[in-house]
Each structure stands twice: as C-alpha cells, then as structure tokens.
PDB file of N, CA and C in Angstrom:
ATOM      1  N   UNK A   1     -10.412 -62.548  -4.452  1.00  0.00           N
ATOM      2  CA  UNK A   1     -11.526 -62.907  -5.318  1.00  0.00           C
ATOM      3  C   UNK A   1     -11.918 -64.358  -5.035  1.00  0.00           C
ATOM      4  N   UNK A   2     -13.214 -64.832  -4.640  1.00  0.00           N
ATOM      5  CA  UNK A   2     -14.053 -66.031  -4.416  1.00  0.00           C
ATOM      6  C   UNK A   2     -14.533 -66.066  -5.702  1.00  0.00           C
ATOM      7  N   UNK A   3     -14.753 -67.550  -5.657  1.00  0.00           N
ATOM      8  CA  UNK A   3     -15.949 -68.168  -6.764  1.00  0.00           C
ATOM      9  C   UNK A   3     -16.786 -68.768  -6.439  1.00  0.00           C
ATOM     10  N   UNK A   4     -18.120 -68.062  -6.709  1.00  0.00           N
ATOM     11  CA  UNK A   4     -19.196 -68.972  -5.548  1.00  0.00           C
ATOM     12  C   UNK A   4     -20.149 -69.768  -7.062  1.00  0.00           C
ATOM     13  N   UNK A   5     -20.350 -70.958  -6.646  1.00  0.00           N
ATOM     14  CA  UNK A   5     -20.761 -71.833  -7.380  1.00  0.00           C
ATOM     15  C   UNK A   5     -22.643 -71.546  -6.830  1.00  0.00           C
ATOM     16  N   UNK A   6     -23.253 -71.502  -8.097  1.00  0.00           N
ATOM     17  CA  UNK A   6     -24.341 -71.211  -7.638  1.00  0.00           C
ATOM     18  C   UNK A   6     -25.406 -72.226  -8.619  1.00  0.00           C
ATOM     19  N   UNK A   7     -26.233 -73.172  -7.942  1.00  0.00           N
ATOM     20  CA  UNK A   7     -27.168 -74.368  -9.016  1.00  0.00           C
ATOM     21  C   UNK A   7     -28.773 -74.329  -8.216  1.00  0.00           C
ATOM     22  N   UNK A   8     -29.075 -73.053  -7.616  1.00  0.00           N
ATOM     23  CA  UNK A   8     -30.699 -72.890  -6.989  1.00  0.00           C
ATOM     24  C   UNK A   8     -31.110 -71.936  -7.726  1.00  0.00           C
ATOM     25  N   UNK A   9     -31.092 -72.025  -9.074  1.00  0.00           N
ATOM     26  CA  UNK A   9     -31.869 -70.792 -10.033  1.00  0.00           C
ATOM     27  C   UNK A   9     -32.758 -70.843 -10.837  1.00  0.00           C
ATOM     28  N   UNK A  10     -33.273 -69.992 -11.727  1.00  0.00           N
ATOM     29  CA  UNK A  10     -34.283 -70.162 -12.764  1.00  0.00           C
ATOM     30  C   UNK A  10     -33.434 -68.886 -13.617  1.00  0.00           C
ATOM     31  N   UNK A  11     -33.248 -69.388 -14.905  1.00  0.00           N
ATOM     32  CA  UNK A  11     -33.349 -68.031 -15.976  1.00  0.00           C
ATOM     33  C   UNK A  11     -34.388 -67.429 -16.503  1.00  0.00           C
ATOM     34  N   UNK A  12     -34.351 -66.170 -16.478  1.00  0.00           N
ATOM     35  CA  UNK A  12     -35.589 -65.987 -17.019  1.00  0.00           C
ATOM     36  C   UNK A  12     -35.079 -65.183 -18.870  1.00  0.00           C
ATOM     37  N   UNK A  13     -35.334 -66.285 -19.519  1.00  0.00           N
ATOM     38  CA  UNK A  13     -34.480 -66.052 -20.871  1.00  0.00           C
ATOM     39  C   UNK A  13     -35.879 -65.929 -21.914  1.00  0.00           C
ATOM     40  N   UNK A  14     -37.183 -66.320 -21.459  1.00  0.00           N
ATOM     41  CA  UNK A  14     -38.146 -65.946 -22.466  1.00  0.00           C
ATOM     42  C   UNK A  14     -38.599 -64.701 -22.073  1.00  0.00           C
ATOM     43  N   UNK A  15     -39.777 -64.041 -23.284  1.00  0.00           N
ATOM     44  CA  UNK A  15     -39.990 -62.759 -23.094  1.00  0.00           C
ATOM     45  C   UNK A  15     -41.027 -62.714 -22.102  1.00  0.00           C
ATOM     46  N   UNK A  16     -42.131 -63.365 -21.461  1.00  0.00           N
ATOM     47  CA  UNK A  16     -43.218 -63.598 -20.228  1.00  0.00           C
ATOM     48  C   UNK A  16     -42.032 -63.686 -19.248  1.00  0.00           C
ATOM     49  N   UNK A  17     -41.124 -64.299 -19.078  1.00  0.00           N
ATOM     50  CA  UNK A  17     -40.803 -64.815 -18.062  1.00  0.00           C
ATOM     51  C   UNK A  17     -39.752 -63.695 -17.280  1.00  0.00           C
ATOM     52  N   UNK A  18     -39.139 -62.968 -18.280  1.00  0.00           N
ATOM     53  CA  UNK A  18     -38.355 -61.581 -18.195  1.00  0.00           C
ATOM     54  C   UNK A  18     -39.220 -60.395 -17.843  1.00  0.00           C
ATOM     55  N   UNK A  19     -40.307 -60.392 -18.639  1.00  0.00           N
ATOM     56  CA  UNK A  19     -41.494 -58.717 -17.972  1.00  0.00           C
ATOM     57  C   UNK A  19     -42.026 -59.214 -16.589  1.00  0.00           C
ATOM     58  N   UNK A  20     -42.266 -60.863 -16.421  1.00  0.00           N
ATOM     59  CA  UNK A  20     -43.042 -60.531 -14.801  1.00  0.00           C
ATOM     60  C   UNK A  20     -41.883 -60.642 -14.007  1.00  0.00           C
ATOM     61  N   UNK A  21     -40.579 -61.746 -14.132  1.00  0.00           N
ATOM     62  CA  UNK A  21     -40.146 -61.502 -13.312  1.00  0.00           C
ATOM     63  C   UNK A  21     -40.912 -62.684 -11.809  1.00  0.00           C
ATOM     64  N   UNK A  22     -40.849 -61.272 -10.784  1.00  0.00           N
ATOM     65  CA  UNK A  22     -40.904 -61.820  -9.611  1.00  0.00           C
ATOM     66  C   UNK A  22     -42.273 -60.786  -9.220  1.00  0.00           C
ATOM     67  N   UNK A  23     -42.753 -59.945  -9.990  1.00  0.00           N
ATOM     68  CA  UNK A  23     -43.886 -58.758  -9.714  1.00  0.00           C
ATOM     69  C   UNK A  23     -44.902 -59.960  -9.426  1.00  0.00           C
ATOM     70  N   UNK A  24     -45.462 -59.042  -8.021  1.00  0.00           N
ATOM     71  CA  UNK A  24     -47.080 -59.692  -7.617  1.00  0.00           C
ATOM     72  C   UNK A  24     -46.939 -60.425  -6.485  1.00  0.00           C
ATOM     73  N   UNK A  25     -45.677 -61.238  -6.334  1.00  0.00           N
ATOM     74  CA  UNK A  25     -45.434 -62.016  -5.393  1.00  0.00           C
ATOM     75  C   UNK A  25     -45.317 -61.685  -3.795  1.00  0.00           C
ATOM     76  N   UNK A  26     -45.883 -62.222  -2.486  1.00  0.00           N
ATOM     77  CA  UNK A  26     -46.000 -62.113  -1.692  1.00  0.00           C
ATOM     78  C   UNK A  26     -45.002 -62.896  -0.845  1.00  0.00           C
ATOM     79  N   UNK A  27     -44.626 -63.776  -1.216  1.00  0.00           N
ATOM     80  CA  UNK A  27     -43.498 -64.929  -0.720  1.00  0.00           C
ATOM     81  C   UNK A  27     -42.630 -65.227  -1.765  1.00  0.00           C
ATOM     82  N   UNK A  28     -41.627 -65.873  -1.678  1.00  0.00           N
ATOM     83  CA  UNK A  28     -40.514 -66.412  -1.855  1.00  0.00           C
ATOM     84  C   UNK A  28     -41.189 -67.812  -2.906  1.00  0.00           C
ATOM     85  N   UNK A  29     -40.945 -67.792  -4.674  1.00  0.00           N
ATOM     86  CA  UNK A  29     -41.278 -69.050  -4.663  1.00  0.00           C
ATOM     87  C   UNK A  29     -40.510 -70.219  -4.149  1.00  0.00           C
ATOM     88  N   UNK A  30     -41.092 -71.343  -4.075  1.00  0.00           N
ATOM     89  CA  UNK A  30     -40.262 -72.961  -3.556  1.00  0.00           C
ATOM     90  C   UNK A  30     -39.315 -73.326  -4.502  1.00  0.00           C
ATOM     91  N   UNK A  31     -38.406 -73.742  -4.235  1.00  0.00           N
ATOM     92  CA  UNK A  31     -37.457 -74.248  -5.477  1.00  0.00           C
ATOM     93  C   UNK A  31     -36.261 -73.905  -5.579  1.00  0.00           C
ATOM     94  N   UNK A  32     -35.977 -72.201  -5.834  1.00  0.00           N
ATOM     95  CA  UNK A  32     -35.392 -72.057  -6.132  1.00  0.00           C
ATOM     96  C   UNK A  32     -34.622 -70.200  -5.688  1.00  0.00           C
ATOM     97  N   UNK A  33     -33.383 -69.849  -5.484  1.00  0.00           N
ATOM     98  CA  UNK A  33     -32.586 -69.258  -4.676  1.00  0.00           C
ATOM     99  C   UNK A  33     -32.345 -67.756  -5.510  1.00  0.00           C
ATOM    100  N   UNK A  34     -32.986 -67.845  -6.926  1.00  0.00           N
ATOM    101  CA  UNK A  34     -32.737 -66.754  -7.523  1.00  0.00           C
ATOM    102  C   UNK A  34     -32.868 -66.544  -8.980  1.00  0.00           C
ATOM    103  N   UNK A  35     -33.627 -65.793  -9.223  1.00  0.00           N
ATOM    104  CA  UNK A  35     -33.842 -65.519 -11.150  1.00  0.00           C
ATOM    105  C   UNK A  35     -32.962 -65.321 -11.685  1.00  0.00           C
ATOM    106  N   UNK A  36     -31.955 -65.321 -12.543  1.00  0.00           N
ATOM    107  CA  UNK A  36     -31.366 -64.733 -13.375  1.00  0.00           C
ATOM    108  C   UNK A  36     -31.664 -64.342 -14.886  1.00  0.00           C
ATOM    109  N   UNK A  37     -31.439 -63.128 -14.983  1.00  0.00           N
ATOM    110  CA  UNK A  37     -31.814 -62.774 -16.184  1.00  0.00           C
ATOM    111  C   UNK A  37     -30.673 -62.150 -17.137  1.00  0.00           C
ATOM    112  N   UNK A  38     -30.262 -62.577 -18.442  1.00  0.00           N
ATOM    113  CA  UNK A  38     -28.971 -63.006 -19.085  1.00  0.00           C
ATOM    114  C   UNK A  38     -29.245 -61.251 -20.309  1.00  0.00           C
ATOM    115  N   UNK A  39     -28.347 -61.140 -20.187  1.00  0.00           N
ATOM    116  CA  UNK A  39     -28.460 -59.509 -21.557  1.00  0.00           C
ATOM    117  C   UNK A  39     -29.285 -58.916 -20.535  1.00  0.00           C
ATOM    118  N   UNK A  40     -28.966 -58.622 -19.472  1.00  0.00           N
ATOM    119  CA  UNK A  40     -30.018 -57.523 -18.638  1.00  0.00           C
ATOM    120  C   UNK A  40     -29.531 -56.825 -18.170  1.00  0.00           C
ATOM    121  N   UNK A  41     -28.730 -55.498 -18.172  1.00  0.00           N
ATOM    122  CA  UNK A  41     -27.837 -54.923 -16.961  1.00  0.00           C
ATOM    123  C   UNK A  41     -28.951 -53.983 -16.047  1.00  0.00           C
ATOM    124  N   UNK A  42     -30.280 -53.773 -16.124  1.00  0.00           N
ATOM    125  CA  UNK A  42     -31.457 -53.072 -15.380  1.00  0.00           C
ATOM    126  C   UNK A  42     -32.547 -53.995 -15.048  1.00  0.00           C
ATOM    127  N   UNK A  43     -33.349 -53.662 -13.913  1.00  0.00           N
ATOM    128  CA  UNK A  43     -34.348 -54.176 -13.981  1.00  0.00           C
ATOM    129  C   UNK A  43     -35.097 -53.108 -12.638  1.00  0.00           C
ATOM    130  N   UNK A  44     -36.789 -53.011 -12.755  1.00  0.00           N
ATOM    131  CA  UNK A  44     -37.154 -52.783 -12.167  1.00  0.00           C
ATOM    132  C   UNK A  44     -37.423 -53.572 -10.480  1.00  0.00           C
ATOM    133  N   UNK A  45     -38.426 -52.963  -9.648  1.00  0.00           N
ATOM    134  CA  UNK A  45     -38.727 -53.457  -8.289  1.00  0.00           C
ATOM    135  C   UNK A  45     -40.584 -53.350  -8.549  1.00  0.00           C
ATOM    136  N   UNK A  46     -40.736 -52.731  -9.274  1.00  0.00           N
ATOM    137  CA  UNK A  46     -42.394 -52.385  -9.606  1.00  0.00           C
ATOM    138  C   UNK A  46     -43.428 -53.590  -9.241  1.00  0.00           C
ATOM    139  N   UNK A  47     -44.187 -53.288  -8.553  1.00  0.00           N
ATOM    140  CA  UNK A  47     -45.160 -54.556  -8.008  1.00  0.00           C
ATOM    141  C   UNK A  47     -44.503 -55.476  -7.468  1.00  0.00           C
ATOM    142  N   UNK A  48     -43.133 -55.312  -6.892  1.00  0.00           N
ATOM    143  CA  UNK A  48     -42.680 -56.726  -6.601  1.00  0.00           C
ATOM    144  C   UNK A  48     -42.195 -56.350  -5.219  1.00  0.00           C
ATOM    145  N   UNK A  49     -42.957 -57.359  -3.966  1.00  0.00           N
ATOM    146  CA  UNK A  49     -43.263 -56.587  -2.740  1.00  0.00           C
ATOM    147  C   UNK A  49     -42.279 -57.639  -2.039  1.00  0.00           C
ATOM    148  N   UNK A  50     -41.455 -58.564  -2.455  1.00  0.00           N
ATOM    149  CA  UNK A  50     -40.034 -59.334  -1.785  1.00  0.00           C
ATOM    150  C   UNK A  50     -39.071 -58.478  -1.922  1.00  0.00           C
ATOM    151  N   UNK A  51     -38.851 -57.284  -1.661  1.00  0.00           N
ATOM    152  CA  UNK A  51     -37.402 -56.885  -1.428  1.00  0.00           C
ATOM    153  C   UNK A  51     -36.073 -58.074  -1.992  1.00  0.00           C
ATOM    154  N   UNK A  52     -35.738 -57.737  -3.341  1.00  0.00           N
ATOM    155  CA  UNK A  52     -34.822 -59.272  -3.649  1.00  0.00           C
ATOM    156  C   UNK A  52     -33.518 -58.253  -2.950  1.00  0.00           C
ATOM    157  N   UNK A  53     -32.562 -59.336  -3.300  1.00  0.00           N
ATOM    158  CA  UNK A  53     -31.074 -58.811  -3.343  1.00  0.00           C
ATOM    159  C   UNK A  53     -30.446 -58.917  -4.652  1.00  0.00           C
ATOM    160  N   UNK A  54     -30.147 -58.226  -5.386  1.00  0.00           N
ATOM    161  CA  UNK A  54     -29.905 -57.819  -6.477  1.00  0.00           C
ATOM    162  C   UNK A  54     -28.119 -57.999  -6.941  1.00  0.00           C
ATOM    163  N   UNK A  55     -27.740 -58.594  -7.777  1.00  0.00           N
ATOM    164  CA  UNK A  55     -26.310 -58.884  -8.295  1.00  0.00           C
ATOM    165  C   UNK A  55     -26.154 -58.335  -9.391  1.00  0.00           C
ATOM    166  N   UNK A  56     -25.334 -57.731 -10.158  1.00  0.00           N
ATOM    167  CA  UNK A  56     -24.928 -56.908 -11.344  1.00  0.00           C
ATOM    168  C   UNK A  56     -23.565 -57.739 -11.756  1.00  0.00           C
ATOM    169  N   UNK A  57     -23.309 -58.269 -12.525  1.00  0.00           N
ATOM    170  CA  UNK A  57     -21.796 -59.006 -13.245  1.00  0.00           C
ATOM    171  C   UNK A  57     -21.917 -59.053 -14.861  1.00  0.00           C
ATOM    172  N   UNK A  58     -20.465 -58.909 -14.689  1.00  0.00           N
ATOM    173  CA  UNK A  58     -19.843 -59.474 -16.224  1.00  0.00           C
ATOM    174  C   UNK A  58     -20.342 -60.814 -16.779  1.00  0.00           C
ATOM    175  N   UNK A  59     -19.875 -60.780 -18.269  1.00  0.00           N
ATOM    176  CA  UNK A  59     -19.846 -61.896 -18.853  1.00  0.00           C
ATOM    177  C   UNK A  59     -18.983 -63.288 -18.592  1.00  0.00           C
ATOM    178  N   UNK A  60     -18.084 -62.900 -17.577  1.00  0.00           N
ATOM    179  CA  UNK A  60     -17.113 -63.941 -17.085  1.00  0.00           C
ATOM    180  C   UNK A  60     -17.268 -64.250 -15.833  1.00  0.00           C
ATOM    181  N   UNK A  61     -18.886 -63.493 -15.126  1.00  0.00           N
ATOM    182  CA  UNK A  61     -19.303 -64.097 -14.000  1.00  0.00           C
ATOM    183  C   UNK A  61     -18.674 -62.791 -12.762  1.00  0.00           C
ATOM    184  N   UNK A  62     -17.945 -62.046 -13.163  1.00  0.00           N
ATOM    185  CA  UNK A  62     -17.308 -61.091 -12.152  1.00  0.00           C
ATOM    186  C   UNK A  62     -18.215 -60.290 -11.690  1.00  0.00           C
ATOM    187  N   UNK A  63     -18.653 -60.071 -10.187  1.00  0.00           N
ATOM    188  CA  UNK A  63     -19.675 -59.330  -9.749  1.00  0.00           C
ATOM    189  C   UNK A  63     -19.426 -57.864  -9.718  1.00  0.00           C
ATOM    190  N   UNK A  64     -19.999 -57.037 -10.701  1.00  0.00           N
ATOM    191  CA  UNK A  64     -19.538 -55.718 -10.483  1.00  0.00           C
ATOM    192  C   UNK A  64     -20.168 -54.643  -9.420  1.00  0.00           C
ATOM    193  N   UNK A  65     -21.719 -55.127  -8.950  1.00  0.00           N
ATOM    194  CA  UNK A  65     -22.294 -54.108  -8.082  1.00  0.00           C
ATOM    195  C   UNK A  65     -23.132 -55.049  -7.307  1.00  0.00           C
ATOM    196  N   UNK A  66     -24.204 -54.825  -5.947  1.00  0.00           N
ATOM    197  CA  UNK A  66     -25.047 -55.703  -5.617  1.00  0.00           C
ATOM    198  C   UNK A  66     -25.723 -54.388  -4.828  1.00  0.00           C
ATOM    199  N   UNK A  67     -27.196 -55.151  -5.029  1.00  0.00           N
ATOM    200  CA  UNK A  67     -28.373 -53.895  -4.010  1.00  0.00           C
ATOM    201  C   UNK A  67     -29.117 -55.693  -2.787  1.00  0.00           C
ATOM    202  N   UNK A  68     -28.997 -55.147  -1.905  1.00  0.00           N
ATOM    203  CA  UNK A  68     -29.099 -55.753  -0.409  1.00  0.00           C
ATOM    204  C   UNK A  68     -30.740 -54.914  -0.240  1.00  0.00           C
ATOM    205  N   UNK A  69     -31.378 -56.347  -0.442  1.00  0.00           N
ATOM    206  CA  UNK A  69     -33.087 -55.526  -0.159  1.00  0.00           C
ATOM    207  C   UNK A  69     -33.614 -54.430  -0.576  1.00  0.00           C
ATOM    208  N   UNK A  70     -33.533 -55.147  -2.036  1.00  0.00           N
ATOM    209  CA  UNK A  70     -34.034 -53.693  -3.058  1.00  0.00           C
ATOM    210  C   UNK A  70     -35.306 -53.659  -2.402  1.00  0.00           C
ATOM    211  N   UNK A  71     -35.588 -52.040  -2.439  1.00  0.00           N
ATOM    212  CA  UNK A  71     -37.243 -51.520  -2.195  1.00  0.00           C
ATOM    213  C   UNK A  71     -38.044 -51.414  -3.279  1.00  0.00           C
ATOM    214  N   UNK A  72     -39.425 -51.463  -3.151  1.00  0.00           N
ATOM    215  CA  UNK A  72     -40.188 -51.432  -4.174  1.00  0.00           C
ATOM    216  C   UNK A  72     -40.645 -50.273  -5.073  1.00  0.00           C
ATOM    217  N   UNK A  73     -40.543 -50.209  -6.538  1.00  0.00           N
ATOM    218  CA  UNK A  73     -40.709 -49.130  -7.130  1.00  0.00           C
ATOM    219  C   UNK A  73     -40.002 -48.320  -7.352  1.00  0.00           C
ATOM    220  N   UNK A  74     -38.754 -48.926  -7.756  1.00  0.00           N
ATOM    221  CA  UNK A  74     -37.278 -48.816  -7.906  1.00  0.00           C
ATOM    222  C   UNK A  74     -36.794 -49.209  -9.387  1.00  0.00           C
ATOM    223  N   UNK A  75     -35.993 -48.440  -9.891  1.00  0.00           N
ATOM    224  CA  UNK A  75     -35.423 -48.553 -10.997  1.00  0.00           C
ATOM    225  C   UNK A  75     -33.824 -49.117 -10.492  1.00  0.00           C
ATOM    226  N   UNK A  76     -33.151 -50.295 -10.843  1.00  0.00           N
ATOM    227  CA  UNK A  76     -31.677 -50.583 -10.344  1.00  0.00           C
ATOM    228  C   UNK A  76     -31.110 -51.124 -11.777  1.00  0.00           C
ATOM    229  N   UNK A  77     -29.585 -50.650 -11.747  1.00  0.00           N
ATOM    230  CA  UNK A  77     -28.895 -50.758 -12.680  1.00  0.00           C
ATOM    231  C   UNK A  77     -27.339 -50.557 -12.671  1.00  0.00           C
ATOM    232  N   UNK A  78     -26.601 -51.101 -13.587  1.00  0.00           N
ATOM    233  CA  UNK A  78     -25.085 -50.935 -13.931  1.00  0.00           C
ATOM    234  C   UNK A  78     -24.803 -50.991 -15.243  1.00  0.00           C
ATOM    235  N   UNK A  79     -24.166 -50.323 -15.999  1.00  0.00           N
ATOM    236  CA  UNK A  79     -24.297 -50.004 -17.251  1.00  0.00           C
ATOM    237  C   UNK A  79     -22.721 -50.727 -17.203  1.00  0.00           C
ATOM    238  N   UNK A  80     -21.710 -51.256 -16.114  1.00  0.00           N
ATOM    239  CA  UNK A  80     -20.773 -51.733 -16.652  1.00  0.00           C
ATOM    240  C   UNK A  80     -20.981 -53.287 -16.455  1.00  0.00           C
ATOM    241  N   UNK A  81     -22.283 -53.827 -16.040  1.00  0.00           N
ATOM    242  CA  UNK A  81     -22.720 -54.920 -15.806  1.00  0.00           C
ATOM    243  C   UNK A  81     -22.958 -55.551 -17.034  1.00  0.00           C
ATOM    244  N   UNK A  82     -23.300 -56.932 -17.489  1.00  0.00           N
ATOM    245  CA  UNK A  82     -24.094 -57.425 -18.773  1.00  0.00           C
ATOM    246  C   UNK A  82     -25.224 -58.383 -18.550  1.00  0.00           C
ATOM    247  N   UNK A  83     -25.003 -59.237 -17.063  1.00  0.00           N
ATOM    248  CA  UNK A  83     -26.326 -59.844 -16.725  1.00  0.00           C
ATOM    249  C   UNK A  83     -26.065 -59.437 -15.266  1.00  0.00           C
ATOM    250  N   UNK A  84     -28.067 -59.683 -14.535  1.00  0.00           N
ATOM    251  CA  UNK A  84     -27.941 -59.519 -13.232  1.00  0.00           C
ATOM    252  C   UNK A  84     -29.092 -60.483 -12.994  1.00  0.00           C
ATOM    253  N   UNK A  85     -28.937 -60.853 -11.671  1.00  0.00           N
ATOM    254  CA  UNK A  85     -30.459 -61.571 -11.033  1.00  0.00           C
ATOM    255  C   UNK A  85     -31.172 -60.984  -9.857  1.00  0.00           C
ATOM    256  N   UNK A  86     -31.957 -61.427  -9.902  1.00  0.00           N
ATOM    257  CA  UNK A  86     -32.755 -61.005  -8.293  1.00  0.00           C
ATOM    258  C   UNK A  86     -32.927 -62.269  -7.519  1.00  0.00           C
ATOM    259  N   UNK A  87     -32.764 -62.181  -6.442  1.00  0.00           N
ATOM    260  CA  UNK A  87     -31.968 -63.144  -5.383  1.00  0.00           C
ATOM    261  C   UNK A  87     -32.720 -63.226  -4.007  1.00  0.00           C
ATOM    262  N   UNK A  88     -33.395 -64.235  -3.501  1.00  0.00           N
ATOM    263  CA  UNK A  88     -34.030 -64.152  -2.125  1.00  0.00           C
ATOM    264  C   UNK A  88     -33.514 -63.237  -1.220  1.00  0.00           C
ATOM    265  N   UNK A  89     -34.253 -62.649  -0.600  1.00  0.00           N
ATOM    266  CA  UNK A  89     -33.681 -61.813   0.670  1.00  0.00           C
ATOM    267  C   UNK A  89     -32.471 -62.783   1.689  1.00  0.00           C
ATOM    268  N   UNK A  90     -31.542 -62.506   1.589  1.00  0.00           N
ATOM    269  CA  UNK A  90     -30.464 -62.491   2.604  1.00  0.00           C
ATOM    270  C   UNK A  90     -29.189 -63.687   1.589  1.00  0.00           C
ATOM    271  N   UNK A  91     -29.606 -63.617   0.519  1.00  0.00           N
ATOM    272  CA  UNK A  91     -28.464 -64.320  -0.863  1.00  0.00           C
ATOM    273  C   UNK A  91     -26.878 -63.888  -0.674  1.00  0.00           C
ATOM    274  N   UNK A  92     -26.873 -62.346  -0.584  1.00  0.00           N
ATOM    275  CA  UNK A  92     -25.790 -61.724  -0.079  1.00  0.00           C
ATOM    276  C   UNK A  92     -24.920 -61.986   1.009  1.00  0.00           C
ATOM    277  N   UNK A  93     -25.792 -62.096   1.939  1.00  0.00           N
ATOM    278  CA  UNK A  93     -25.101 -62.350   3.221  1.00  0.00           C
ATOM    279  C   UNK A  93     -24.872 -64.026   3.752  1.00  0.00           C
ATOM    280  N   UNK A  94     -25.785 -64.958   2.719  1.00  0.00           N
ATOM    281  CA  UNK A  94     -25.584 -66.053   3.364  1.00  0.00           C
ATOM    282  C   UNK A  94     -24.144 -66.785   1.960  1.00  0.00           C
ATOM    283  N   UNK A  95     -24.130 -66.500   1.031  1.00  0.00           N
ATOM    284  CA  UNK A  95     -23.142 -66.673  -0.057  1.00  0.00           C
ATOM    285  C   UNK A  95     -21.898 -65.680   0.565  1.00  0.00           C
ATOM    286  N   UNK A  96     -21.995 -64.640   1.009  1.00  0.00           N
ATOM    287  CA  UNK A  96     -21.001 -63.296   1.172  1.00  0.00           C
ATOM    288  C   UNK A  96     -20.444 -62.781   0.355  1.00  0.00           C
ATOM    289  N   UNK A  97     -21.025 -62.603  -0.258  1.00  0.00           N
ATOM    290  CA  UNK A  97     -20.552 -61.830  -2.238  1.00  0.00           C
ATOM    291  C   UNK A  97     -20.166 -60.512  -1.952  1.00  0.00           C
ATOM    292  N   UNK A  98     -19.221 -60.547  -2.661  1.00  0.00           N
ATOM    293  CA  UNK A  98     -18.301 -59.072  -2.876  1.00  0.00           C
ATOM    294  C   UNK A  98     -18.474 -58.658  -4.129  1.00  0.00           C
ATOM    295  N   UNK A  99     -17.854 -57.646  -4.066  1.00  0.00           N
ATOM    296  CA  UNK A  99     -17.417 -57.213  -5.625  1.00  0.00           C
ATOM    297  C   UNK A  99     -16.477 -57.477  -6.052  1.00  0.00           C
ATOM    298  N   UNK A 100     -15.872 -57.872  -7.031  1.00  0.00           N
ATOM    299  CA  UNK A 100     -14.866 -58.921  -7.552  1.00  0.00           C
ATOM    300  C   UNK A 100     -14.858 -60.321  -7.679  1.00  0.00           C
ATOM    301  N   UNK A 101     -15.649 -60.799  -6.939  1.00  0.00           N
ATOM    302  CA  UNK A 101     -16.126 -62.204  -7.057  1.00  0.00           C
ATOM    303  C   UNK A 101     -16.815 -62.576  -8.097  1.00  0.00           C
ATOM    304  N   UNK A 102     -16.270 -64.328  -8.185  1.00  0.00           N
ATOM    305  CA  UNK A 102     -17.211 -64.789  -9.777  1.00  0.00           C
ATOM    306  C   UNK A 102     -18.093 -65.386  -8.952  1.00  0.00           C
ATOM    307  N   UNK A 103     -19.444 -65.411 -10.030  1.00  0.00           N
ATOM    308  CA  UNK A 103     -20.231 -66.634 -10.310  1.00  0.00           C
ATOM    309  C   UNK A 103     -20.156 -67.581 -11.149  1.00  0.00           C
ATOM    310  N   UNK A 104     -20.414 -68.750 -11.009  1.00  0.00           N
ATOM    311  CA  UNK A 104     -20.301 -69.741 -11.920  1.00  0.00           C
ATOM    312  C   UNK A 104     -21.852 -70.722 -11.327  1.00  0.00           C
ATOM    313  N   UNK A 105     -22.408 -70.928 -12.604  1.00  0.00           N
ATOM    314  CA  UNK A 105     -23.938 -71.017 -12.586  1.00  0.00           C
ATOM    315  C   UNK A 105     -23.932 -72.645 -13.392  1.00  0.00           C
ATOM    316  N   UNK A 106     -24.386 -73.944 -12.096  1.00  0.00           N
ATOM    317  CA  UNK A 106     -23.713 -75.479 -12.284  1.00  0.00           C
ATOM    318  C   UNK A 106     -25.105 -75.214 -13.175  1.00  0.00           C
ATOM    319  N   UNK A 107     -25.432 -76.423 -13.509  1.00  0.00           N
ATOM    320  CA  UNK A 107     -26.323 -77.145 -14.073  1.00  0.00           C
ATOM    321  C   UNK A 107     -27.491 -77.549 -13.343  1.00  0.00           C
TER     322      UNK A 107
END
C-alpha cells in the first residue's frame, strides 16, 4: 500500500459546481490535475468529451476501484466507495494508483 499525496485539485462541494462537473469541455482546464467530488460514490460521463480517469475511495483515502479513460455517456460507480474524482487523462498511470492505496489531499 502507497500514499500518494495529491495538492493539483478543485472540489467540487457546491451544488453548480457538482451537476456540471467537467460536461462541455473540450480540453483539460489550466490549473489543476483533478475534481474531486466529496459524498459522491457515482457520477456520470454525459456531455463530457475528456475521457477523465476516474478514482473511487474510502473515507480514509483508500482507493477502492479506478476507470482509466472513462468514455462518454457512461454511468460509473462503487457503492463500497464514499468519495471519487475525475482526473486528467493519464492521472493513473503517471501517480500509478492501485487499489489499496491512500490518498491524502495537501492543502
């Protein structure tokens, strides 16, 4: 088990900022490495044409599932998950996240 320290994010903890999401987008915004969205164990792919990479974890940061270039118009989920984010294309492979691994989300 790794702990990958992760501080290139945005939460998306209001209610606008949770329904759009990442929908509409054509590129990658600047800034920042990945949404997270907190009490979420689902989220759609609907209108959202970046293929993210998708993380599913516990409340103690333990990664329970991950989708590698979700496709669009997709329903994804873990019901033993409690938050997940959507993650630039290639998050997975350049972090190397497993399952069992924590996150821990700096400041």
């Amino acid at each position: 088990m790794k702990t990958h320290r992760l501080n290139r994010g945005k939460v998306a903890d209001g209610f606008w900022t949770r329904l759009v999401g990442l929908m509409g987008r054509r590129r990658w915004p600047a800034g920042f490495e990945f949404v997270r969205f907190p009490r979420c164990r689902y989220l759609h792919t609907c209108f959202t044409f970046l293929r993210p990479d998708i993380v599913f974890f516990k409340d103690d940061g333990t990664v329970v599932s991950m989708v590698r270039g979700a496709g669009p118009w997709k329903f994804w989920g873990d019901f033993s998950a409690r938050h997940c984010l959507e993650a630039k294309p290639g998050f997975l492979q350049k972090h190397r996240l497993r399952a069992g691994d924590r996150l821990r989300f700096m400041k």
